[in-house]
C-alpha atoms as a PDB file:
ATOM      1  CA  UNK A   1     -24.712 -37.809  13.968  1.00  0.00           C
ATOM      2  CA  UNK A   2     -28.692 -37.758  13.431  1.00  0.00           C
ATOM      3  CA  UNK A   3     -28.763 -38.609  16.962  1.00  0.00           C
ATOM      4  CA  UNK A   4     -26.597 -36.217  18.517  1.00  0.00           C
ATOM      5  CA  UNK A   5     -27.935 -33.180  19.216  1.00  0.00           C
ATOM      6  CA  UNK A   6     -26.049 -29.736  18.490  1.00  0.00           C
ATOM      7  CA  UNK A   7     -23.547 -28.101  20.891  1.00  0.00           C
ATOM      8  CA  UNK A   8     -24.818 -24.770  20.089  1.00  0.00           C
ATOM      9  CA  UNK A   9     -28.121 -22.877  19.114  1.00  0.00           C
ATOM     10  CA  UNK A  10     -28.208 -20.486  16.362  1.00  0.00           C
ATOM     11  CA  UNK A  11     -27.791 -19.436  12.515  1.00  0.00           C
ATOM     12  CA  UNK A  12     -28.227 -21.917  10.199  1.00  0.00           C
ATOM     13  CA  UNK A  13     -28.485 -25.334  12.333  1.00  0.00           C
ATOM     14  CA  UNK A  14     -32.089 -24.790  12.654  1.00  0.00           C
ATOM     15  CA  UNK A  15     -34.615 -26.148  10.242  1.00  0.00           C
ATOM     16  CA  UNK A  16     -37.576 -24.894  12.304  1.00  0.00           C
ATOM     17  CA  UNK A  17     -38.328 -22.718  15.332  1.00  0.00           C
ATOM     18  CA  UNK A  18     -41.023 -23.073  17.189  1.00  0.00           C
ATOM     19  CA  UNK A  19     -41.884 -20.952  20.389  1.00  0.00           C
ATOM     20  CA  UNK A  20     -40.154 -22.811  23.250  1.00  0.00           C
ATOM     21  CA  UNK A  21     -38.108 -24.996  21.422  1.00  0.00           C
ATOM     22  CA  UNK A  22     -36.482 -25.568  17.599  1.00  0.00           C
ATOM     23  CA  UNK A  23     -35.852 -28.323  15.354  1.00  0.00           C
ATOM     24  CA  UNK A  24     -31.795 -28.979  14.436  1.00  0.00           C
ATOM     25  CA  UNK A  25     -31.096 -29.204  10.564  1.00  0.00           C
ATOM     26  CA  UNK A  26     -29.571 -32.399   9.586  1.00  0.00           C
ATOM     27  CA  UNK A  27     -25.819 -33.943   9.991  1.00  0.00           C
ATOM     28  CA  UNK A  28     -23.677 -31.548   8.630  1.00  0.00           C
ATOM     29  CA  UNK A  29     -25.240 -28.620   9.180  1.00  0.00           C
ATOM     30  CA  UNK A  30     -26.463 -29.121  12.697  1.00  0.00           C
ATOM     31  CA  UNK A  31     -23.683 -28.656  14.224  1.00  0.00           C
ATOM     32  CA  UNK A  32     -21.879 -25.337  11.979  1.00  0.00           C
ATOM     33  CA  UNK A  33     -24.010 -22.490  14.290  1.00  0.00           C
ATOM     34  CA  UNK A  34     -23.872 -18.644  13.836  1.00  0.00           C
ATOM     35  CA  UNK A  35     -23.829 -16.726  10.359  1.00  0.00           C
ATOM     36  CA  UNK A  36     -22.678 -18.198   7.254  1.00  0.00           C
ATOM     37  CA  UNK A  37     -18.907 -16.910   6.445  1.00  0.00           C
ATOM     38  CA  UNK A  38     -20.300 -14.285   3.992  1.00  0.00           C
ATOM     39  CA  UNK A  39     -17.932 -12.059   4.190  1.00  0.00           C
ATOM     40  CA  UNK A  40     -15.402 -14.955   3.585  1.00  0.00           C
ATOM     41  CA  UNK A  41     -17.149 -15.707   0.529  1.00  0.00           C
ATOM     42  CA  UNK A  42     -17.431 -12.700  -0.733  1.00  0.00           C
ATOM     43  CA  UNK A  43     -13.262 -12.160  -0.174  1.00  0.00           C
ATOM     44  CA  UNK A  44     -12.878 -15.358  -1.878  1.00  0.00           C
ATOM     45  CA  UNK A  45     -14.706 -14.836  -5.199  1.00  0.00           C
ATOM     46  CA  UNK A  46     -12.733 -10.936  -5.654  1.00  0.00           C
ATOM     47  CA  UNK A  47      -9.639 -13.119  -5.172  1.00  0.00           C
ATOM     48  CA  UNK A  48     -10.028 -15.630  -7.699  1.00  0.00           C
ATOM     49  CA  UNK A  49     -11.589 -12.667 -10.093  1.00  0.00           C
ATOM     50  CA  UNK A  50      -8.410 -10.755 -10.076  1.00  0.00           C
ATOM     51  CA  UNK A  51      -6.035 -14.246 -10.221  1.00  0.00           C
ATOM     52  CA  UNK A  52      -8.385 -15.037 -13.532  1.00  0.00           C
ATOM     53  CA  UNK A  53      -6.741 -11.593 -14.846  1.00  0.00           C
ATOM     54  CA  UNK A  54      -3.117 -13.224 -14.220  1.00  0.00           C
ATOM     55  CA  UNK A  55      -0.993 -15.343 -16.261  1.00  0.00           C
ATOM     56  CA  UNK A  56      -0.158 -18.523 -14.499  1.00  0.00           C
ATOM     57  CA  UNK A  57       3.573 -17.852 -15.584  1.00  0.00           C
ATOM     58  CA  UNK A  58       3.626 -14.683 -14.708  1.00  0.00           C
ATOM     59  CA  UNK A  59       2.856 -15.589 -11.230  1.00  0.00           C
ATOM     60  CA  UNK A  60       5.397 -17.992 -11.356  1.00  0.00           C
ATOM     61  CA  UNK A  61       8.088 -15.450 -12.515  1.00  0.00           C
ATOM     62  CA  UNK A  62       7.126 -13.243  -9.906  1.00  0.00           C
ATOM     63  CA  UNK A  63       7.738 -15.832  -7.068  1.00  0.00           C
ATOM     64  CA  UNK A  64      11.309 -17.042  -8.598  1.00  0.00           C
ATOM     65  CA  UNK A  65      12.658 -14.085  -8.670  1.00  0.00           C
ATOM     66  CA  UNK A  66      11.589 -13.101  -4.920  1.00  0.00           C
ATOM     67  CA  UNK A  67      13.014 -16.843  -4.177  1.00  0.00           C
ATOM     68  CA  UNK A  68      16.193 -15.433  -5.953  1.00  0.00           C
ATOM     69  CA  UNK A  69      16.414 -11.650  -3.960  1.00  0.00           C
ATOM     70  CA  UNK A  70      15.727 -13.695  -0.900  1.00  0.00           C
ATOM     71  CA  UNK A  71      18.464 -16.562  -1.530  1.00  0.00           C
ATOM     72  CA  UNK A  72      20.888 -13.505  -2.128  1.00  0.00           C
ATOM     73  CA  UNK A  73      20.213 -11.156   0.408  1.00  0.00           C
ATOM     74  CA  UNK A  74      19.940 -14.383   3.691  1.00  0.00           C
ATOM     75  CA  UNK A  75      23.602 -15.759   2.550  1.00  0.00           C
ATOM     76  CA  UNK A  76      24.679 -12.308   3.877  1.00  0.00           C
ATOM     77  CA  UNK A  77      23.563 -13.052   7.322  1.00  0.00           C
ATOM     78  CA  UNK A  78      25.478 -14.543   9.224  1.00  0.00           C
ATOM     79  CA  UNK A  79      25.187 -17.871  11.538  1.00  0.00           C
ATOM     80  CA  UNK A  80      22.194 -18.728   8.748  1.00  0.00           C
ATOM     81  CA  UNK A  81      22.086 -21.751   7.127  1.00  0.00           C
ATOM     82  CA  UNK A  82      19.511 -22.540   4.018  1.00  0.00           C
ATOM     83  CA  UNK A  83      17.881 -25.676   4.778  1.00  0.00           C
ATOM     84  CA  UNK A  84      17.424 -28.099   1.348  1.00  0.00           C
ATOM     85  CA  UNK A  85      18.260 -26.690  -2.350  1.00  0.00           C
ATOM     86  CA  UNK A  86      20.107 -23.277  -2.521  1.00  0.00           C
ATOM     87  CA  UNK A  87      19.948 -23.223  -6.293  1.00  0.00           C
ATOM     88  CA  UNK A  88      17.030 -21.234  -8.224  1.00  0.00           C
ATOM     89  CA  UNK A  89      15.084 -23.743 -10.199  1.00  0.00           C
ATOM     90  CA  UNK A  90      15.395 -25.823  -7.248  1.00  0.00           C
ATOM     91  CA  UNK A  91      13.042 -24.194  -4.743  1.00  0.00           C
ATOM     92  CA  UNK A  92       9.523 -23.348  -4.934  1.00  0.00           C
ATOM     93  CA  UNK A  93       7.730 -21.026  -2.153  1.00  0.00           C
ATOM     94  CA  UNK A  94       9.844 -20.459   0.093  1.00  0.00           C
ATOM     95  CA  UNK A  95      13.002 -20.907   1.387  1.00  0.00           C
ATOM     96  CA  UNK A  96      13.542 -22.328   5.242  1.00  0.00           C
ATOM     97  CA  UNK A  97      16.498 -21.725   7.442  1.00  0.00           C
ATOM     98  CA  UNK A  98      18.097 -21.532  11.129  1.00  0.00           C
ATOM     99  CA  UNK A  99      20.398 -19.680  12.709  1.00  0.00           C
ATOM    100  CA  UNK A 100      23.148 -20.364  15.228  1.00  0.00           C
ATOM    101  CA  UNK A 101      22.492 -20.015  18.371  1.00  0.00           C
ATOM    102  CA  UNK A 102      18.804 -18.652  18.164  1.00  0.00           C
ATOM    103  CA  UNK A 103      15.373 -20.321  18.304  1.00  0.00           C
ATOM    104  CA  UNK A 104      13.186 -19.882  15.538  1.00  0.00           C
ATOM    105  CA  UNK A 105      10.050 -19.222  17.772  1.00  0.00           C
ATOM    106  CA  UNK A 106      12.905 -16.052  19.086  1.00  0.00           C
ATOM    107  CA  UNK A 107      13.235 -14.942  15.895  1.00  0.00           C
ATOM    108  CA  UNK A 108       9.993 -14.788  14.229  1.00  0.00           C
ATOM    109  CA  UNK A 109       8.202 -13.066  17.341  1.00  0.00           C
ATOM    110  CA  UNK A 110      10.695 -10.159  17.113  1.00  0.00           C
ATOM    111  CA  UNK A 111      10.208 -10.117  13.451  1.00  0.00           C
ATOM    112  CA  UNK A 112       6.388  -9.550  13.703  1.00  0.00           C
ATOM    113  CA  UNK A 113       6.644  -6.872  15.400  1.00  0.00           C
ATOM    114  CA  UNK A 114       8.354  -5.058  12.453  1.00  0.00           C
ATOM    115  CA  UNK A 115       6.340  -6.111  10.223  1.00  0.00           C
ATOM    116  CA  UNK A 116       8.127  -9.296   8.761  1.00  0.00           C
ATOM    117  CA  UNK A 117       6.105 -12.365   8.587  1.00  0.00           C
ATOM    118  CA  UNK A 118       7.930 -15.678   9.265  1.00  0.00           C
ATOM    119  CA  UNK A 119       6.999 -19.147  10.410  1.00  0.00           C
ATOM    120  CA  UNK A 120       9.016 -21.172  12.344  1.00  0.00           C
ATOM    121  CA  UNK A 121       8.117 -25.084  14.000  1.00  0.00           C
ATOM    122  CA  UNK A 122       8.123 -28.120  11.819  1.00  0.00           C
ATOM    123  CA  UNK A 123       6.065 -26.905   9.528  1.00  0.00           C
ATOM    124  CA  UNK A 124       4.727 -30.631   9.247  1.00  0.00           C
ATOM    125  CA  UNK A 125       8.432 -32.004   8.384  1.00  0.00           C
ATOM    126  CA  UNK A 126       8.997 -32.726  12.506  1.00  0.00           C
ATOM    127  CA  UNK A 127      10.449 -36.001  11.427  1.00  0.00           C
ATOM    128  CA  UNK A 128      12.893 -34.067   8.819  1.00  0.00           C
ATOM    129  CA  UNK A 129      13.899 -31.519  11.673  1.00  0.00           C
ATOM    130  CA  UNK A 130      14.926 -34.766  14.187  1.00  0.00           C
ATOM    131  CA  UNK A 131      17.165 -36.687  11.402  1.00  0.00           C
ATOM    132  CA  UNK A 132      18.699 -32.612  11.156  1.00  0.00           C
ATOM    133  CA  UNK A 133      19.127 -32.637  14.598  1.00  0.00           C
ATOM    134  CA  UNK A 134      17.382 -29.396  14.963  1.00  0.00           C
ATOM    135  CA  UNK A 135      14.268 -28.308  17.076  1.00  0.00           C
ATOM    136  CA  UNK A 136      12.257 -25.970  14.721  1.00  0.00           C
ATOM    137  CA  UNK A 137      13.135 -23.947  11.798  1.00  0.00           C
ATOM    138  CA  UNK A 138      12.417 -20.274  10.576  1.00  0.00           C
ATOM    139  CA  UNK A 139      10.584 -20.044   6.857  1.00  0.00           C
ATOM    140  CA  UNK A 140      10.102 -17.437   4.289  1.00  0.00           C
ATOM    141  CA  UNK A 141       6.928 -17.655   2.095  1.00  0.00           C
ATOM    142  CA  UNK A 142       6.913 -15.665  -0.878  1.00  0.00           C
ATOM    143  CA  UNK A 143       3.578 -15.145  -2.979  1.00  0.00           C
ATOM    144  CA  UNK A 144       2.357 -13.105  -5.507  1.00  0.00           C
ATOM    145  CA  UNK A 145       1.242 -10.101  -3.440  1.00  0.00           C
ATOM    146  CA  UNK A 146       5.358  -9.656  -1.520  1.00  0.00           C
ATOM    147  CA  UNK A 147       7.280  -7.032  -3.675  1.00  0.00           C
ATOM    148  CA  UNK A 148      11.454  -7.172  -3.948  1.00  0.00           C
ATOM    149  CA  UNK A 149      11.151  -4.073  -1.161  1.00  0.00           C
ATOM    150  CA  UNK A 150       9.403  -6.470   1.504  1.00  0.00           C
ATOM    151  CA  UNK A 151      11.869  -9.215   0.444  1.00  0.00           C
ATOM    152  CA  UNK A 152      14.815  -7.175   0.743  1.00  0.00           C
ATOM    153  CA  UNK A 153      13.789  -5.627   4.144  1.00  0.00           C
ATOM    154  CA  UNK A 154      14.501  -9.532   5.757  1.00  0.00           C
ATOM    155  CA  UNK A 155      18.106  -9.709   5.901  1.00  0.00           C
ATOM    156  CA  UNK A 156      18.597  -6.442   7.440  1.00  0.00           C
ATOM    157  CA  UNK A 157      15.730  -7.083   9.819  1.00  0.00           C
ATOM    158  CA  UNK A 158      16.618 -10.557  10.325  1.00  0.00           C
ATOM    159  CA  UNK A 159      20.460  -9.287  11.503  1.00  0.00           C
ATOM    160  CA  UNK A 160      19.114  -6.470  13.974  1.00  0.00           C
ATOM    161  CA  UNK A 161      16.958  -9.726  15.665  1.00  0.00           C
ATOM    162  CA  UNK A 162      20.519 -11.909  16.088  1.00  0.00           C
ATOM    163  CA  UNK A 163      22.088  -9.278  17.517  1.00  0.00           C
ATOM    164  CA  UNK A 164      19.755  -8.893  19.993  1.00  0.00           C
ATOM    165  CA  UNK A 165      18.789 -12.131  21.202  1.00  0.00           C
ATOM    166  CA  UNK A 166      22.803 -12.901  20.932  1.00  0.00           C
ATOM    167  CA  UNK A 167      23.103 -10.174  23.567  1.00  0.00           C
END
């Protein structure tokens, strides 16, 4: 890596400039050009100041009982099928599903545009997904910022989507 020179020119991969040329900083650095992520930084550190103002349980609490509204409110829809445990105490995070007859890629891109924020793929379980016999999945994340509202707002959302791509 000493030997290689940098891709790019720029921010802080230079340890000295000189008029027609500059000097690359060492291995890593060399090769991370442009600014610094201040900004980044500066996101990070408010973050973890206002989680240091939370209870760990708390959180916790929070994020069960969205698990809970969620679990509720998707075993109205129907053609869905919860993938792994269905009871609370069970799950952590989120919950992942499909849904006859529609691709999760379908789904999720129609959801985004209202607003609702799924994933769908393997979410690094591809070799889970083959023994299923299925070819992606949808998930639902929940996290200490989601409120019940956002929660509830899936289902119904989730419904108008089937319809349509059943069409």
């Amino acid at each position: 890596l000493e030997d290689m020179p940098p891709l790019l020119g720029g921010g802080m991969i230079i340890s000295e400039l000189i008029r027609d040329h500059f000097v690359p900083g060492d291995p890593p650095q060399r090769f991370e050009a442009g600014t610094p992520p201040i900004a980044e930084a500066v996101g990070l550190a408010a973050a973890i100041a206002w989680l240091k103002t939370l209870k760990q349980k708390e959180i916790e609490a929070h994020e069960r009982r969205l698990l809970g509204v969620a679990l509720k409110s998707l075993s109205r829809v129907k053609g869905l099928t919860v993938l792994g445990p269905k009871k609370m105490g069970e799950i952590s995070g989120c919950i992942s599903f499909t849904v006859e007859g529609v691709h999760p890629h379908d789904l999720t891109e129609i959801l985004g545009h209202e607003g609702i924020c799924l994933r769908a793929g393997h979410h690094c379980t591809q070799s889970l997904h083959e023994r299923l016999g299925i070819a992606a999945s949808t998930r639902l994340s929940v996290a200490l910022y989601n409120t019940e509202e956002e929660i509830l707002a899936v289902a119904p959302a989730l419904e108008r989507a089937i319809k349509l791509l059943k069409k």
